[in-house]
C-alpha atoms as a PDB file:
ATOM      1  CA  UNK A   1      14.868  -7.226  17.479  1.00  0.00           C
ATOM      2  CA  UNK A   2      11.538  -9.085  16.254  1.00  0.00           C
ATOM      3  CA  UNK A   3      10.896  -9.537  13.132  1.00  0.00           C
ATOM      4  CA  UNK A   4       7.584  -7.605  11.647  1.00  0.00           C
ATOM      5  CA  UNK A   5       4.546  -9.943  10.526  1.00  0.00           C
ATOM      6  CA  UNK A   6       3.706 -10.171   6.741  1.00  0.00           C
ATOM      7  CA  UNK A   7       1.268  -8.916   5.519  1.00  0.00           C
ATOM      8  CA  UNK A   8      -1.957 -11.338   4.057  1.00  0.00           C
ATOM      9  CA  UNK A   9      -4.524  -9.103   2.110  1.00  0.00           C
ATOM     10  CA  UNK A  10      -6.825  -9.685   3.996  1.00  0.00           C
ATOM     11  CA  UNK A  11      -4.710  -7.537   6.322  1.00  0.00           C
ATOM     12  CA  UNK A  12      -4.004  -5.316   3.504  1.00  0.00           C
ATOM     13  CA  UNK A  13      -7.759  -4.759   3.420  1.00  0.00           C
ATOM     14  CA  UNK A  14      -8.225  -4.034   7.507  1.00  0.00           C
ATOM     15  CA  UNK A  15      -6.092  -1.924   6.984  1.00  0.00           C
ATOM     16  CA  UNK A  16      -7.261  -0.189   4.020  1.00  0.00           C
ATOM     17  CA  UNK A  17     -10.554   0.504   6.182  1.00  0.00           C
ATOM     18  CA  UNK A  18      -9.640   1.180   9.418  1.00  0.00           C
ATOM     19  CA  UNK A  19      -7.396   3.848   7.612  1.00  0.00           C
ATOM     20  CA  UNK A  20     -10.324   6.159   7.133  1.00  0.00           C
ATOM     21  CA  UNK A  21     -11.175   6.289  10.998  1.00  0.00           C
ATOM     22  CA  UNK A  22      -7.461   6.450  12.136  1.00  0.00           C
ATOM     23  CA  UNK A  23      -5.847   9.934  13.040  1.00  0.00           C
ATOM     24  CA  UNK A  24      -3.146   9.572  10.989  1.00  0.00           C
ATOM     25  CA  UNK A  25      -4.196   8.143   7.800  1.00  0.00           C
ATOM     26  CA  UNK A  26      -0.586   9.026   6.740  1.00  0.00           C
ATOM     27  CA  UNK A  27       1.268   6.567   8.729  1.00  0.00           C
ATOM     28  CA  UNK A  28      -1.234   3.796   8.227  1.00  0.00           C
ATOM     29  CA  UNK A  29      -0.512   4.512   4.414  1.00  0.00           C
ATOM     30  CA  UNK A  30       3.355   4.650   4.994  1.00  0.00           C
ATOM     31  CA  UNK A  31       3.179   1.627   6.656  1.00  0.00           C
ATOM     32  CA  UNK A  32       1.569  -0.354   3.739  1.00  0.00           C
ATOM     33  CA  UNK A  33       4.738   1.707   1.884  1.00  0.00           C
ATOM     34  CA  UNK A  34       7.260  -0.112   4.498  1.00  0.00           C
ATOM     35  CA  UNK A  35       5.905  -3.223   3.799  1.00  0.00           C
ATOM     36  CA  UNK A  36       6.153  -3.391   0.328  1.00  0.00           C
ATOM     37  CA  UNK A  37       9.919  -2.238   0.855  1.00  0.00           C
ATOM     38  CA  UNK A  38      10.922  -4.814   3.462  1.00  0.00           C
ATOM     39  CA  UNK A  39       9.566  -7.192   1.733  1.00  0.00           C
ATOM     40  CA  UNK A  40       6.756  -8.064   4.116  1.00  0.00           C
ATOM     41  CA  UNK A  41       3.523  -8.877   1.918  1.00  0.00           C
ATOM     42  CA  UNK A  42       2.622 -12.625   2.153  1.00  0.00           C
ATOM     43  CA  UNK A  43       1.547 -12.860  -1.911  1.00  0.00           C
ATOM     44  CA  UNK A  44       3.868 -10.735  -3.718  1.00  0.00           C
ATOM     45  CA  UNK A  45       0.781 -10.601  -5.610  1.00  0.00           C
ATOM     46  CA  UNK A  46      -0.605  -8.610  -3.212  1.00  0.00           C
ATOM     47  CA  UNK A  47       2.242  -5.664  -3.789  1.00  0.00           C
ATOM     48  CA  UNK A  48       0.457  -3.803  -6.314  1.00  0.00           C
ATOM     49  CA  UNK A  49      -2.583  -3.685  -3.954  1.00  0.00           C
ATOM     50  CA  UNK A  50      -0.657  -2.419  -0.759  1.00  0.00           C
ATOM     51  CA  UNK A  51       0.762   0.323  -3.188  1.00  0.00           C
ATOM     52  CA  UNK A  52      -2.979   1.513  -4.402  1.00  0.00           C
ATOM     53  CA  UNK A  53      -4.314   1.342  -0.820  1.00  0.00           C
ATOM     54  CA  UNK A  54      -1.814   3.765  -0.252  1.00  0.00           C
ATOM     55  CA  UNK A  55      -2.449   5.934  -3.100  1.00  0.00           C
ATOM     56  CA  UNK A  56      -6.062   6.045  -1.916  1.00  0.00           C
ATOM     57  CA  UNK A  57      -5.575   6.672   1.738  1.00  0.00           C
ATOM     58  CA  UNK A  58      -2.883   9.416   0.518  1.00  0.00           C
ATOM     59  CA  UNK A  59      -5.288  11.158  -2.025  1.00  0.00           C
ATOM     60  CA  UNK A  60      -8.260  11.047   0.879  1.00  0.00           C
ATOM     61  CA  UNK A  61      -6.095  13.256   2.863  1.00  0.00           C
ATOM     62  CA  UNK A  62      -5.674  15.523  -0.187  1.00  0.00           C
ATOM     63  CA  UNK A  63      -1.977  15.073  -0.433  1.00  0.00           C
ATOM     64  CA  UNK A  64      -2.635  14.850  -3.706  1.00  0.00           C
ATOM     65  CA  UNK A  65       0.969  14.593  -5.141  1.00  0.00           C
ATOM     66  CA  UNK A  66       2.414  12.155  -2.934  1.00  0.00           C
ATOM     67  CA  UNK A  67      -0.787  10.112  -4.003  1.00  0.00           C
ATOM     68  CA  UNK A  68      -0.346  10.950  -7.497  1.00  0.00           C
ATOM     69  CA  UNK A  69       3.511   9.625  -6.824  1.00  0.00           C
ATOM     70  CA  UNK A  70       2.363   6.338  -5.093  1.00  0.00           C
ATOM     71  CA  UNK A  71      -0.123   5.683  -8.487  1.00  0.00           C
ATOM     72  CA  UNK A  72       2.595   5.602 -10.733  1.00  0.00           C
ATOM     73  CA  UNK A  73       4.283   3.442  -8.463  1.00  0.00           C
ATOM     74  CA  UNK A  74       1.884   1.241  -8.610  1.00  0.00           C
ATOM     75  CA  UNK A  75       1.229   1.241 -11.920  1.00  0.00           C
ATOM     76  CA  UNK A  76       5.314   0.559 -12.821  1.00  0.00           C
ATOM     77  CA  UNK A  77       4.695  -2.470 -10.360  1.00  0.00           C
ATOM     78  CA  UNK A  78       2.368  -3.806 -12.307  1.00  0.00           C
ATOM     79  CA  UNK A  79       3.999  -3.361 -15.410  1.00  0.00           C
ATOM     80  CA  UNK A  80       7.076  -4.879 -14.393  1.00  0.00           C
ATOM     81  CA  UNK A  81       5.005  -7.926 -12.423  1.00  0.00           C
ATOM     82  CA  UNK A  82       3.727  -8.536 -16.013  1.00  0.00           C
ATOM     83  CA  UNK A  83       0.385  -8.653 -14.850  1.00  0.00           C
ATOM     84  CA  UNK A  84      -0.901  -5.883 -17.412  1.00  0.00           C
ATOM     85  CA  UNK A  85      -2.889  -3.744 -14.547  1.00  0.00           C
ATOM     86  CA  UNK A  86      -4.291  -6.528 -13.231  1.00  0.00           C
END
C-alpha cells in the first residue's frame, strides 16, 4: 500500500482554497483532519493550522458544531505545543 504524501503548508493553504470551490468541502476538511492524525504534516508546526483550516471550511458549510469542535481542538493543540495561540 503507498504511503500518503505529507503535507507542506503551502499545501495546507491549496487546500484551504480550493476547499471553497470543491463539492464536498467536508471531505477536503476531513482530510486536513486525517493528516494531522497520521501524522502526515511536514512542520509539526503546521498542525495547529491544518486543524483551523478545518474549523473554517467546517463552519462555511454551517456545520457549526463540528466546527465549533475542531476550534477547541485547535486551540488545546496550541496550548499543549506551547506556542501560546501562536
Amino acid at each position: 500500500m503507498p504511503s500518503l504524501p505529507l503535507l507542506t503548508s503551502d499545501d495546507l493553504d491549496l487546500l484551504g482554497a480550493a476547499a471553497f470551490d470543491a463539492d464536498d468541502p467536508l471531505a477536503v476538511a476531513g482530510d486536513l483532519v486525517d493528516a494531522v492524525e497520521q501524522g502526515r504534516i511536514a512542520d509539526k508546526a503546521s498542525i495547529g493550522h491544518a486543524l483551523i483550516l478545518a474549523a473554517e471550511i467546517t463552519e462555511q458549510v454551517e456545520d457549526l458544531d463540528a466546527a465549533l469542535l475542531l476550534a477547541e481542538r485547535t486551540r488545546d493543540w496550541w496550548s499543549w505545543a506551547g506556542c501560546g495561540g501562536c
